[in-house]
N, C-alpha and C. Protein backbone atom coordinates (compact mmCIF):
# COMPACT_ATOMS: atom_id res chain seq x y z
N UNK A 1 -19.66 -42.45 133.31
CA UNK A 1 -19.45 -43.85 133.62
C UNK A 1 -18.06 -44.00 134.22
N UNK A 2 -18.35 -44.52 135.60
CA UNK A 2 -16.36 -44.50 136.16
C UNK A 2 -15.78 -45.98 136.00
N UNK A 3 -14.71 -46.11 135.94
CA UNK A 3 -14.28 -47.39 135.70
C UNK A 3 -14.17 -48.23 137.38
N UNK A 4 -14.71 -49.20 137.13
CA UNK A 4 -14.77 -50.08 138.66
C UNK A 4 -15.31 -51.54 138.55
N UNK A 5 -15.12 -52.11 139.39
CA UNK A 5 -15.74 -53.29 139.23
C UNK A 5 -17.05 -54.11 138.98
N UNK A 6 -17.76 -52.56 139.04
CA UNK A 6 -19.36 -52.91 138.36
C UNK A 6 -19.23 -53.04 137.00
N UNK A 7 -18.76 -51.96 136.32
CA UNK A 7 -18.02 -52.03 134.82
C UNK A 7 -17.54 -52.84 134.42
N UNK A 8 -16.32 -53.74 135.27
CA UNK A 8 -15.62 -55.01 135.06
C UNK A 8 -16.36 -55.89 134.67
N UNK A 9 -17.48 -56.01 135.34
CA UNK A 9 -18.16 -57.26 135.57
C UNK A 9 -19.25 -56.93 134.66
N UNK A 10 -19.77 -56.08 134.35
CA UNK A 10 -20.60 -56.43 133.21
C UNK A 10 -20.24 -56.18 131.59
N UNK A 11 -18.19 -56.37 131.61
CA UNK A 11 -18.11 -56.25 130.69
C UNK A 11 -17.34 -57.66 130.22
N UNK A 12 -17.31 -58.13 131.55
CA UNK A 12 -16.81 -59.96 131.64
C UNK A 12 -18.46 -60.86 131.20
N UNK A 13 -19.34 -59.86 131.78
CA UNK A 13 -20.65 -60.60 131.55
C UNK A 13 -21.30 -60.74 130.00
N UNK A 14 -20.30 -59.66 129.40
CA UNK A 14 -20.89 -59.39 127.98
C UNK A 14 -20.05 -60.20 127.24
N UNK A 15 -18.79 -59.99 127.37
CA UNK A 15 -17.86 -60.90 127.39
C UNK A 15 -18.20 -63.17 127.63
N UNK A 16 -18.73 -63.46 128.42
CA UNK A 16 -19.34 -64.32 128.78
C UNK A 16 -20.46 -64.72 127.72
N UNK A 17 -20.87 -64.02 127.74
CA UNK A 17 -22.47 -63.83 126.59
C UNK A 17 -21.92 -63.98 125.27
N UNK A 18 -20.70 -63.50 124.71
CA UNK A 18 -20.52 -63.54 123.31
C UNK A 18 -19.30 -64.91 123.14
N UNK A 19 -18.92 -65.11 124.36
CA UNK A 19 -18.24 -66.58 123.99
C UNK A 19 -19.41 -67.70 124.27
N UNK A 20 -20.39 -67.87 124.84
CA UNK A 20 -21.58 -68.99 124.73
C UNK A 20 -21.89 -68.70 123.60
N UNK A 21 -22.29 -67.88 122.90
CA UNK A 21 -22.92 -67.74 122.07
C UNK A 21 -21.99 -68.95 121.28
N UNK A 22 -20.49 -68.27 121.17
CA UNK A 22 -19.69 -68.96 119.91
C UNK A 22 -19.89 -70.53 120.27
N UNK A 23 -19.78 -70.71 121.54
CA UNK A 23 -19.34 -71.95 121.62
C UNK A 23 -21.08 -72.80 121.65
N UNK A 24 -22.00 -72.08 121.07
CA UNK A 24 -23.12 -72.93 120.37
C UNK A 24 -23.59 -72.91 119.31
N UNK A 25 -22.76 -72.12 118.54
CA UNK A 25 -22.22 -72.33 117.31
C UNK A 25 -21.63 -73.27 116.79
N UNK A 26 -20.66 -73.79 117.77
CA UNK A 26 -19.41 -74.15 117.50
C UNK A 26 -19.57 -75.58 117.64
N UNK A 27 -21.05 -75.91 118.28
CA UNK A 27 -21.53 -76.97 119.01
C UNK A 27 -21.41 -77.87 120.47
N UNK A 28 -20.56 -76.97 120.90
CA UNK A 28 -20.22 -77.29 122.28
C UNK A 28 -21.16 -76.69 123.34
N UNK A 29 -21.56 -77.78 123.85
CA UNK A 29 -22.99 -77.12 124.27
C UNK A 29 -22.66 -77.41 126.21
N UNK A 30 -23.02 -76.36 126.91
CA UNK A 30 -22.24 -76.34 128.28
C UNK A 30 -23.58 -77.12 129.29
N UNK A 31 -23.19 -77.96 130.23
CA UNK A 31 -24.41 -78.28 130.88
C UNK A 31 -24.73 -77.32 131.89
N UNK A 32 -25.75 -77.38 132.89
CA UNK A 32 -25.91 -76.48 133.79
C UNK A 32 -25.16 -76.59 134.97
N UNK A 33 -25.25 -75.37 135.61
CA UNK A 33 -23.94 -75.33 137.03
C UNK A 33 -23.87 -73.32 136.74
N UNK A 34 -23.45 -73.15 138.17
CA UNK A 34 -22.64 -71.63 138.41
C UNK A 34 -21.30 -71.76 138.31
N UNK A 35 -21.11 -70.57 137.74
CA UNK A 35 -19.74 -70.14 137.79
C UNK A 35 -19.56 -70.90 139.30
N UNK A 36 -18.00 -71.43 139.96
CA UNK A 36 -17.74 -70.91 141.39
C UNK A 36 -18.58 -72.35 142.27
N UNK A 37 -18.92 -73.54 141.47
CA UNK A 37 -19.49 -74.32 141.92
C UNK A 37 -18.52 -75.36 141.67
N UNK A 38 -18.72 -76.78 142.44
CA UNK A 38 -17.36 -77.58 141.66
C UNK A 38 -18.52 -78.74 141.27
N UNK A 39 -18.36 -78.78 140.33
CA UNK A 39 -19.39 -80.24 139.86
C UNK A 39 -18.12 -80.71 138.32
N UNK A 40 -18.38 -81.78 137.97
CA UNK A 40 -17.39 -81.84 136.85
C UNK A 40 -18.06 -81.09 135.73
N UNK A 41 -16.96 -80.34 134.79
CA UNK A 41 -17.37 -79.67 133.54
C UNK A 41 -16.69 -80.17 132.30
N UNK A 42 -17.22 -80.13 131.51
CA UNK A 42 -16.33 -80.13 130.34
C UNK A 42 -15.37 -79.03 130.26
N UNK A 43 -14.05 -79.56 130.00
CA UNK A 43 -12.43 -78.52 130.09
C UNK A 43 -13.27 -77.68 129.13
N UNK A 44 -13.09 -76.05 129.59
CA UNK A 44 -12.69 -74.85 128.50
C UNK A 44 -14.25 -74.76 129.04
N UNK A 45 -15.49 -74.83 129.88
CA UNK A 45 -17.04 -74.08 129.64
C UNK A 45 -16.71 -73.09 130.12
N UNK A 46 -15.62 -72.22 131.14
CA UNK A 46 -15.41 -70.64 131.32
C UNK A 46 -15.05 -70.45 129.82
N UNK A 47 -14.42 -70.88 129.28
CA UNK A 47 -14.27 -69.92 127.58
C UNK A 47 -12.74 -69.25 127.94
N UNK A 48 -12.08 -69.41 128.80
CA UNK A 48 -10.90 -69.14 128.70
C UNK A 48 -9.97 -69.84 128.40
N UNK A 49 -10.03 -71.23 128.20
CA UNK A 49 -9.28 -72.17 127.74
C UNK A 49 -9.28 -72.44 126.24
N UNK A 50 -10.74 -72.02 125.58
CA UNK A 50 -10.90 -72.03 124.34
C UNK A 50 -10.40 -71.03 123.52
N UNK A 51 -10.03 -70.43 123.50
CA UNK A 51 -9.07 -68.78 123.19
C UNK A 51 -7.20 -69.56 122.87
N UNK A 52 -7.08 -69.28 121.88
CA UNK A 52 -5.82 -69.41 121.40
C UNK A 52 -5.14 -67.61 121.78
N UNK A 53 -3.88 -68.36 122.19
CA UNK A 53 -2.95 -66.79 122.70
C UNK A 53 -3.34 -65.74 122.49
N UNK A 54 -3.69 -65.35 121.09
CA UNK A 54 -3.55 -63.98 119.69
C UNK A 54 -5.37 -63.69 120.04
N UNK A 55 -6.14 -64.72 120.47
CA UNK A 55 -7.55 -64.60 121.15
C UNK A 55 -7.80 -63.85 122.26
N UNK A 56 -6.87 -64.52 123.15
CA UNK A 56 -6.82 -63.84 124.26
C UNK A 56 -6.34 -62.22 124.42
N UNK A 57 -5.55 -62.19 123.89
CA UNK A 57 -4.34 -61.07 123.40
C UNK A 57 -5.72 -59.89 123.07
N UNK A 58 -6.24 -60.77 121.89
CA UNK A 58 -7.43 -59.68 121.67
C UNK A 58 -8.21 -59.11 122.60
N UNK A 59 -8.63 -60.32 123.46
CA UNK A 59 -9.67 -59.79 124.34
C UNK A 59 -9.54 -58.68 125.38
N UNK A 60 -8.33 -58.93 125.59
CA UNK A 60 -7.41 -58.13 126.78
C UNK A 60 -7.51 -56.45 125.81
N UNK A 61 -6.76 -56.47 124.94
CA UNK A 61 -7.09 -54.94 124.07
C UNK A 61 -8.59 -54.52 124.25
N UNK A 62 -9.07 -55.42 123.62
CA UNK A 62 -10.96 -54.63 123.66
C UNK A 62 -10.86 -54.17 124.88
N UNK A 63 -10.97 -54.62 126.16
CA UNK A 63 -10.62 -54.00 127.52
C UNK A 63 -10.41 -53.50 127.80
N UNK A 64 -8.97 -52.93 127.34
CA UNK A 64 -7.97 -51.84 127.68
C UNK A 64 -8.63 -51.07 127.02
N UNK A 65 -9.03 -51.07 125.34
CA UNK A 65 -9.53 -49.43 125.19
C UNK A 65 -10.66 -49.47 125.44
N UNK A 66 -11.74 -50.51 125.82
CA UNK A 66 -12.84 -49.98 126.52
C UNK A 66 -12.58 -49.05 127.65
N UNK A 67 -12.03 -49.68 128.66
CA UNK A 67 -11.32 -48.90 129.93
C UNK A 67 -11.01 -47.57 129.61
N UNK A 68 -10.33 -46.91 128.31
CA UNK A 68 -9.06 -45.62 127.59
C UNK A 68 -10.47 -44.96 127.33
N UNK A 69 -11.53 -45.54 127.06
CA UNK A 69 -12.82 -44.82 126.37
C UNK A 69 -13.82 -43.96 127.64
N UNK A 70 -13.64 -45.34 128.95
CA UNK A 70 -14.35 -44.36 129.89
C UNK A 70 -13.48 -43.23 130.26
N UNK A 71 -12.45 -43.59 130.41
CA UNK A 71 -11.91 -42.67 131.30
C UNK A 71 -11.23 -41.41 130.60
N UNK A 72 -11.53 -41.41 129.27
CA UNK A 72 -11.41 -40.35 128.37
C UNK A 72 -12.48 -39.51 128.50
N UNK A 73 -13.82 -39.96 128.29
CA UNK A 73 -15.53 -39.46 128.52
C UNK A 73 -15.37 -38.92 129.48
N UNK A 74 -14.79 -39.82 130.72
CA UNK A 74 -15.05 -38.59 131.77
C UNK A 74 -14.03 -37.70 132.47
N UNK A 75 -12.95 -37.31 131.86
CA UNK A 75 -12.02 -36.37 131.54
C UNK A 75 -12.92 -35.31 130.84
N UNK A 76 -13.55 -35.72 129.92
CA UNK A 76 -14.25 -34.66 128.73
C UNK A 76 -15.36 -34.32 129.84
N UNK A 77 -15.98 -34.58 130.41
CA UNK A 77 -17.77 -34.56 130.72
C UNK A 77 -17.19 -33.64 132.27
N UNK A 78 -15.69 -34.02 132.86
CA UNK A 78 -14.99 -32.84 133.69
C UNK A 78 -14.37 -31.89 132.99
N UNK A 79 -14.08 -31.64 132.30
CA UNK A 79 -13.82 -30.70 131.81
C UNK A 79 -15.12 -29.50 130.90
N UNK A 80 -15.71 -30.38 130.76
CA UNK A 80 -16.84 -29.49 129.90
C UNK A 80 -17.42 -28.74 131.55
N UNK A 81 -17.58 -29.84 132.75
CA UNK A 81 -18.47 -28.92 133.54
C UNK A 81 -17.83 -28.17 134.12
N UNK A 82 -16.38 -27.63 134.03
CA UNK A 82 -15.36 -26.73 134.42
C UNK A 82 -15.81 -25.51 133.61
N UNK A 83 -15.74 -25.69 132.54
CA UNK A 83 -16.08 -24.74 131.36
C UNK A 83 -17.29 -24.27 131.63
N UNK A 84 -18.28 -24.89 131.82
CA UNK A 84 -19.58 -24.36 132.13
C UNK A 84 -19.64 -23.64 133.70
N UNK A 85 -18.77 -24.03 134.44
CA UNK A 85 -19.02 -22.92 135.35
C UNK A 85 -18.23 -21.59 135.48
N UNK A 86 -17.30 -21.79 134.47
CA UNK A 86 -16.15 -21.11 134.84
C UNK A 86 -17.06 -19.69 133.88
N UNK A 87 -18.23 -20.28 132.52
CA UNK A 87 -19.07 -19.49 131.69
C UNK A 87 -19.93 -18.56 132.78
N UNK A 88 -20.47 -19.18 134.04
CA UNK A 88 -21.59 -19.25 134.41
C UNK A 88 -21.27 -17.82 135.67
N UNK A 89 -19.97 -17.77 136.27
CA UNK A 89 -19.26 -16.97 136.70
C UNK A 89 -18.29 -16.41 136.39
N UNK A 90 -18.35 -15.17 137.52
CA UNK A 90 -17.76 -13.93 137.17
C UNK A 90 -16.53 -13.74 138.55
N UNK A 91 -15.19 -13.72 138.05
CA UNK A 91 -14.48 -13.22 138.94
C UNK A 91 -14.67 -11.62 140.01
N UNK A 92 -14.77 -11.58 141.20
CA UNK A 92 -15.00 -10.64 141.86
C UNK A 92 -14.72 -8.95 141.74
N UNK A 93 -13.41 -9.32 140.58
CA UNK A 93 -12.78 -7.78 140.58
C UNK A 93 -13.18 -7.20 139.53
N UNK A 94 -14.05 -7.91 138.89
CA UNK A 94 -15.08 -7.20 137.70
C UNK A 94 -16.30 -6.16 137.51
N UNK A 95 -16.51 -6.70 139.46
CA UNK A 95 -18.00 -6.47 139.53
C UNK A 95 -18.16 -5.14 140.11
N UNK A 96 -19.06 -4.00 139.86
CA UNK A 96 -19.20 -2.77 139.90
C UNK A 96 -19.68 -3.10 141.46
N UNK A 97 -19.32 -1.73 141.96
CA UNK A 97 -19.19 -1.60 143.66
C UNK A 97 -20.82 -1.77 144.20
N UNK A 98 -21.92 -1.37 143.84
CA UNK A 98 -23.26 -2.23 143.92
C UNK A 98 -23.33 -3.19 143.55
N UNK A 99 -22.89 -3.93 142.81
CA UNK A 99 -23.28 -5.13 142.61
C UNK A 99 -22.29 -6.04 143.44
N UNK A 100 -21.18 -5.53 143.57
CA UNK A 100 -20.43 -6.26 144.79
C UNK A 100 -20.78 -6.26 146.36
N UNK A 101 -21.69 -5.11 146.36
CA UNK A 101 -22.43 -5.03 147.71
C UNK A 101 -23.48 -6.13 148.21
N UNK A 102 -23.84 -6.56 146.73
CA UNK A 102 -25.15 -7.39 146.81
C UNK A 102 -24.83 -8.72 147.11
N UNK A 103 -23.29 -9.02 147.05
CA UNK A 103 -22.93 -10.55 146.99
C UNK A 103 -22.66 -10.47 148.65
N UNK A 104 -23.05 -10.17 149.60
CA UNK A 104 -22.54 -10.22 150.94
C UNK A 104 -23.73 -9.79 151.65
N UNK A 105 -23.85 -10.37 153.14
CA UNK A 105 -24.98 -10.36 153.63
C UNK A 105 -24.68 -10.01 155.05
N UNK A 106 -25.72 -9.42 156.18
CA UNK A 106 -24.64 -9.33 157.45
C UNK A 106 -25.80 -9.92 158.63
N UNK A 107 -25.38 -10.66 159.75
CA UNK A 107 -26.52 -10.96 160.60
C UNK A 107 -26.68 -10.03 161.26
N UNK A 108 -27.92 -10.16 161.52
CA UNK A 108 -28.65 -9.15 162.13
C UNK A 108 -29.19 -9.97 163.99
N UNK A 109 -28.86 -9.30 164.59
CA UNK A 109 -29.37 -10.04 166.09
C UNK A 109 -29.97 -9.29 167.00
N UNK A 110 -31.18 -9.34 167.45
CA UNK A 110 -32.05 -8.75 168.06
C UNK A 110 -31.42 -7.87 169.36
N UNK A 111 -30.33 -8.30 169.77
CA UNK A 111 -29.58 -7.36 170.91
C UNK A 111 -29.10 -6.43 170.07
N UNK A 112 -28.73 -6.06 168.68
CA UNK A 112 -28.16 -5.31 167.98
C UNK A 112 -29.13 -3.47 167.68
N UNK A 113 -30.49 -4.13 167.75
CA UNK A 113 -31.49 -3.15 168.21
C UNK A 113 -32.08 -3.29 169.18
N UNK A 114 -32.37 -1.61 169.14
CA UNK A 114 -33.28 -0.70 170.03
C UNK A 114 -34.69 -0.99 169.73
N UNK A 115 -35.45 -1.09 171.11
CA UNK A 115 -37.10 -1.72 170.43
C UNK A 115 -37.63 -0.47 171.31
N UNK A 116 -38.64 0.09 170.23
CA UNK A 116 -39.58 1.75 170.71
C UNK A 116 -40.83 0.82 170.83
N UNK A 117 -41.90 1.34 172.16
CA UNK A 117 -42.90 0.72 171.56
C UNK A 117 -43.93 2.30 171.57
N UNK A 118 -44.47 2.66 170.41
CA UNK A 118 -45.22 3.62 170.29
C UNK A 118 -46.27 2.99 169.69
N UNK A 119 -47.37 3.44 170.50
CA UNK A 119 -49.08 3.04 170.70
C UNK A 119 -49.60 1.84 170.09
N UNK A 120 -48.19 0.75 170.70
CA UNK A 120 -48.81 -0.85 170.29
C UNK A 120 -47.60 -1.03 168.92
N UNK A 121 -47.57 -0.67 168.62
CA UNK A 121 -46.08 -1.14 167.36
C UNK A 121 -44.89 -1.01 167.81
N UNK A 122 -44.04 -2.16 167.55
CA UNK A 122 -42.73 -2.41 167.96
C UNK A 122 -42.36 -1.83 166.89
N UNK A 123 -41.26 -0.87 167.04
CA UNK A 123 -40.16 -0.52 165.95
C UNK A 123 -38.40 -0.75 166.62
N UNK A 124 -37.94 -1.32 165.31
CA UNK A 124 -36.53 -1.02 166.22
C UNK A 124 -36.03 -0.23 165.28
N UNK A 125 -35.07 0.42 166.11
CA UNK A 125 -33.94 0.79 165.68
C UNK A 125 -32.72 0.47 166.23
N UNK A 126 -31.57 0.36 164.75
CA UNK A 126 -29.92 -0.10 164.57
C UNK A 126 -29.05 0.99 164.82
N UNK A 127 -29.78 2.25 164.98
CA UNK A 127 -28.50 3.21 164.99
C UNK A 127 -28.81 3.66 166.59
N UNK A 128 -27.56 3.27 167.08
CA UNK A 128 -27.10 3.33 168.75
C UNK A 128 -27.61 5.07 169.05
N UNK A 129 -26.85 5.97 168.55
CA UNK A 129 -26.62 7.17 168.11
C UNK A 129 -28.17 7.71 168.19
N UNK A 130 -29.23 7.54 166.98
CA UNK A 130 -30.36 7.80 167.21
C UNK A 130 -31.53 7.44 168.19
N UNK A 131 -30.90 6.13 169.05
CA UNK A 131 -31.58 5.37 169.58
C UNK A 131 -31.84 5.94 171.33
N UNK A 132 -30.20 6.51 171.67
CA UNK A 132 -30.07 6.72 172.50
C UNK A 132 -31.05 8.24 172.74
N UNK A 133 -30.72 9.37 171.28
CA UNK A 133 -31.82 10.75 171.33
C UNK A 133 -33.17 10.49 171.77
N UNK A 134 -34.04 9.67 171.46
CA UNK A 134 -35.06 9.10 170.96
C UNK A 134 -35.57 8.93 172.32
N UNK A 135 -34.77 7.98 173.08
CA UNK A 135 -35.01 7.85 174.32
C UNK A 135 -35.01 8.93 175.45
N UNK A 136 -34.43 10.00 175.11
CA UNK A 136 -34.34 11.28 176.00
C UNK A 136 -35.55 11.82 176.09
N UNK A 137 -36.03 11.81 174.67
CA UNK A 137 -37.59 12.57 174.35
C UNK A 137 -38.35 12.03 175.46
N UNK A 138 -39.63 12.68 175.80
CA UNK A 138 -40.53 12.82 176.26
C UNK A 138 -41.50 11.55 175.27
N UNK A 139 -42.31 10.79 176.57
CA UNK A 139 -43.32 9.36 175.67
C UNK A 139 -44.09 9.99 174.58
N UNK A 140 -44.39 11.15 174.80
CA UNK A 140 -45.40 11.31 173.61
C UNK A 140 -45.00 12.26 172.37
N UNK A 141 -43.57 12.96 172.34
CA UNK A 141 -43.37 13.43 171.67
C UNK A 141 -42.03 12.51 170.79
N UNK A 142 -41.77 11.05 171.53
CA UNK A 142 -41.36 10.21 170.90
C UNK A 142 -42.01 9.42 169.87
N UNK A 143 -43.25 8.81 170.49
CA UNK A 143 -44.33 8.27 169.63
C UNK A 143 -44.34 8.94 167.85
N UNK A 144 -44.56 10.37 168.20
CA UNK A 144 -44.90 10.81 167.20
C UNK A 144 -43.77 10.99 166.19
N UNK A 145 -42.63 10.69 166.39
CA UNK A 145 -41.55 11.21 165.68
C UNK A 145 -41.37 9.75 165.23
N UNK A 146 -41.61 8.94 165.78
CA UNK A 146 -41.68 7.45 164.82
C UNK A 146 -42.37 6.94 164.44
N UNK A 147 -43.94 7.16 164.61
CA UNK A 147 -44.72 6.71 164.02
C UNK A 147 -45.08 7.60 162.61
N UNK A 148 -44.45 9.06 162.45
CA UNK A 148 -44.51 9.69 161.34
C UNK A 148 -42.79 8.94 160.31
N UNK A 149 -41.43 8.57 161.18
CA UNK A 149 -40.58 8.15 160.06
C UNK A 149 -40.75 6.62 160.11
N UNK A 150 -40.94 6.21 160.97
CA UNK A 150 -40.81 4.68 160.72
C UNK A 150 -42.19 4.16 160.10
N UNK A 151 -43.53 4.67 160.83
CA UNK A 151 -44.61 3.75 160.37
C UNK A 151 -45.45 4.34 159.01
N UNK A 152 -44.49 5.55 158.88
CA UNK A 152 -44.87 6.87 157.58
C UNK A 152 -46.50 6.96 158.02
N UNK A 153 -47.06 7.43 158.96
CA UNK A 153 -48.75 7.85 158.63
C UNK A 153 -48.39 9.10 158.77
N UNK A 154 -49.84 9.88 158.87
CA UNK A 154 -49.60 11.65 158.58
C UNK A 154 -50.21 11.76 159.78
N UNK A 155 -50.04 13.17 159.79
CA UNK A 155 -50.52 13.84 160.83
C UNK A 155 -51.83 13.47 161.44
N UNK A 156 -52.91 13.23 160.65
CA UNK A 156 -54.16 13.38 161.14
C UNK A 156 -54.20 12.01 161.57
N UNK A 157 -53.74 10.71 161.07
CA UNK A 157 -53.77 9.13 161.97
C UNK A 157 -52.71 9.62 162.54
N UNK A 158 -52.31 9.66 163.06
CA UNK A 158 -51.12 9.78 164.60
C UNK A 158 -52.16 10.62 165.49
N UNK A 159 -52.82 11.78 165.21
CA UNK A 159 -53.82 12.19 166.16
C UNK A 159 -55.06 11.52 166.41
N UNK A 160 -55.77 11.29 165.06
CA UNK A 160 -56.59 10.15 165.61
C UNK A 160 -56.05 8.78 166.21
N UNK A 161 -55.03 8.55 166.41
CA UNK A 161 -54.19 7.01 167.49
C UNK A 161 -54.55 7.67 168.55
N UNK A 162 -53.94 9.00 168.83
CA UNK A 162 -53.75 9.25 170.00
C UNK A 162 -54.43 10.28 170.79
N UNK A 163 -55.46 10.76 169.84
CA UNK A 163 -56.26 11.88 170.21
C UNK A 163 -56.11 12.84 170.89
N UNK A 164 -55.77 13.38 169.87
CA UNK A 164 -54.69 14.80 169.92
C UNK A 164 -55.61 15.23 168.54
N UNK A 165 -55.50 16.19 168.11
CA UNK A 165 -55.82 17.28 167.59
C UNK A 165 -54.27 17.34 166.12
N UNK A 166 -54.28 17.55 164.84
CA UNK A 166 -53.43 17.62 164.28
C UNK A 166 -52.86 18.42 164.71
N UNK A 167 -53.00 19.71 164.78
CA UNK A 167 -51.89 20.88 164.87
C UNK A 167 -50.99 20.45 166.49
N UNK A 168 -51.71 19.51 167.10
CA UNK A 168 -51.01 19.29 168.70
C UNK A 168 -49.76 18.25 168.09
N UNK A 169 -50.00 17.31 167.05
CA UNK A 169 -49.31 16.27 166.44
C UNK A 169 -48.12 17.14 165.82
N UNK A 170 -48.22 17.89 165.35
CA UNK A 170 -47.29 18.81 164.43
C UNK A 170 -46.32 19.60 164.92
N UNK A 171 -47.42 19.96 166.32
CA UNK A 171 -46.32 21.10 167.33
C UNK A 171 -45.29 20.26 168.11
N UNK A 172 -45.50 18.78 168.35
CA UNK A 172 -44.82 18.25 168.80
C UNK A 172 -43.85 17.67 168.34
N UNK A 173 -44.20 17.17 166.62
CA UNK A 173 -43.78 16.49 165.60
C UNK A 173 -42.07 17.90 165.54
N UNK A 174 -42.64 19.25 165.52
CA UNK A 174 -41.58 20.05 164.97
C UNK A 174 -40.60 20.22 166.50
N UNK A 175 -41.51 20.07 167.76
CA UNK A 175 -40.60 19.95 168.67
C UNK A 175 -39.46 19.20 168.95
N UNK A 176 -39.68 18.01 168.72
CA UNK A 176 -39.15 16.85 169.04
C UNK A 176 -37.95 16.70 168.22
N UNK A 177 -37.87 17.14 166.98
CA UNK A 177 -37.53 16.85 165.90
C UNK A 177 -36.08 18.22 166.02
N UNK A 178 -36.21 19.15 166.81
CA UNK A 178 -35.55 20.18 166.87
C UNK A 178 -34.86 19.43 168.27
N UNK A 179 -35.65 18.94 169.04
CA UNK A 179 -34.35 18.22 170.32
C UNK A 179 -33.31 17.58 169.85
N UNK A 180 -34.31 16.37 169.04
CA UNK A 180 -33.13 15.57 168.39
C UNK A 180 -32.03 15.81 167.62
N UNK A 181 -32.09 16.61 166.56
CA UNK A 181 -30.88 17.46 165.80
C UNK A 181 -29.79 18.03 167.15
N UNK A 182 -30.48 19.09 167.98
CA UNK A 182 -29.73 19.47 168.62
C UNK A 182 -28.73 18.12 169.94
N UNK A 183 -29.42 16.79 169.69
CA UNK A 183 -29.04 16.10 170.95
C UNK A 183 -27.79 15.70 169.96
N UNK A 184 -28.13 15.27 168.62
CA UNK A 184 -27.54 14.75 167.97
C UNK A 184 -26.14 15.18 167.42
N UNK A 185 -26.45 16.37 167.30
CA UNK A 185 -25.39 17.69 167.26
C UNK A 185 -24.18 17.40 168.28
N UNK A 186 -25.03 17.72 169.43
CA UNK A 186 -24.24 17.49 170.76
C UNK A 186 -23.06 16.40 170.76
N UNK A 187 -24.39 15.12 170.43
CA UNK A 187 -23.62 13.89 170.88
C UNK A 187 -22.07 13.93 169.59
N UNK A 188 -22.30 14.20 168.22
CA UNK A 188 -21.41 14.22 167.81
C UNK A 188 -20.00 15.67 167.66
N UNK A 189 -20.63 16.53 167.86
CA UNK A 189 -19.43 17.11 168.87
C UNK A 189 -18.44 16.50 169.83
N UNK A 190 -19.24 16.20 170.50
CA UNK A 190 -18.84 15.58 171.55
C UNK A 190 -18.07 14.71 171.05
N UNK A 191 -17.91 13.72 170.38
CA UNK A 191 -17.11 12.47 169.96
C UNK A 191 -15.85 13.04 168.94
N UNK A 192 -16.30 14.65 168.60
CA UNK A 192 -14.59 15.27 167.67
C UNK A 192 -13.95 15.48 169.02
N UNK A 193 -14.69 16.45 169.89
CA UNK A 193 -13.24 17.01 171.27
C UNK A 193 -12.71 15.54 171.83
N UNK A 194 -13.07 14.37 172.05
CA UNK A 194 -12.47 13.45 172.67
C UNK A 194 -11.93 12.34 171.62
C-alpha cells in the first residue's frame, strides 16, 4: 500500500464517516448538499469546526502513524523481496565452469554456415576449416562422408539413396575420409609456418 492521495482520501473518507456518525449521536443532524457546493449549512457539517484543539491534535496523530505504518510495511515487503532474491540467486564466481557455460548463449546466423546439399538434405556446417575440405572432395564421395557423420545412417541406406552397392559406399567412405585428414593436416600446417 503506497502512501498518496488515494490513501488520503479514503482515509479523510473514513474519517468523514466516523465524525457523521458522532454528530448523529450527538443529534446534529446535517441536511443534504456535496462537499464543494455553496448552499447555506449549518456552521461545523465538515466536522472540522466541531473538534476542540486536543481533537484535532488527535486526529492529525492517527494520520501521521497511519502514514509511519504504510510506509514501514512497505520498507518491510522491500526488503523481504530483496531477501528473496538475493535466496533465489547465486553470485557468478561460485558457479562450476559447466554450469557457467550454460548461463550464456551465442547467435547463430545463417552466413556463419556452410550449407552441403547431399541427396536432398541440407546440412550445414560451422567449422570454416572442415567446410572448406569437404568442398574439395569429389560430389559423391562428399555425400557419403556426411550423410554417414551428420545424418548417422550406415552403409547399406547411403547405398540404397544412392545405389551403389555397400562395399562401393565404404571404399569411398574410407577414401574420402583419408583426403580429408590429409587436407586438413595440410591446411593446419600450413597456418604454424605462417
Amino acid at each position: 500500500m503506497r502512501l498518496n492521495f488515494v490513501n488520503y482520501a479514503k482515509f479523510s473518507a473514513l474519517r468523514r464517516r466516523i465524525l457523521a456518525k458522532r454528530r448523529v449521536q450527538s443529534g446534529i443532524v446535517v441536511e443534504g448538499g456535496f462537499p464543494g457546493k455553496t448552499h447555506a449549512r449549518q456552521k461545523g457539517v465538515d466536522g472540522i469546526d466541531d473538534f476542540t484543539p486536543s481533537q484535532k491534535a488527535t486526529i492529525r496523530h492517527q494520520f501521521d502513524s497511519f502514514c509511519k505504518k504504510i510506509i514501514r510495511e512497505e520498507a518491510r515487503s522491500y526488503f523481504r523481496a530483496v531477501q528473496r532474491n538475493m535466496e533465489r540467486s547465486a553470485p557468478l564466481s561460485i558457479l562450476s565452469e559447466e554450469e557457467g557455460e550454460q548461463g550464456y548463449g551465442t547467435d547463430q546466423y545463417p552466413s556463419d554456415t556452410h550449407h552441403f546439399d547431399a541427396q536432398g538434405y541440407d546440412i550445414a556446417i560451422e567449422n570454416d576449416e572442415l567446410a572448406s575440405a569437404l568442398s574439395e572432395l569429389p560430389g559423391g564421395y562428399r555425400n557419403v562422408v556426411l550423410l554417414t557423420f551428420f545424418m548417422e545412417m550406415k552403409e547399406w541406406e547411403i547405398g540404397k539413396l544412392m545405389h551403389l552397392v555397400r562395399s562401393t559406399v565404404s571404399y569411398r567412405l574410407n577414401t574420402a575420409l583419408k583426403k580429408l585428414r590429409r587436407r586438413m593436416e595440410e591446411g593446419r600446417n600450413g597456418n604454424r609456418e605462417s
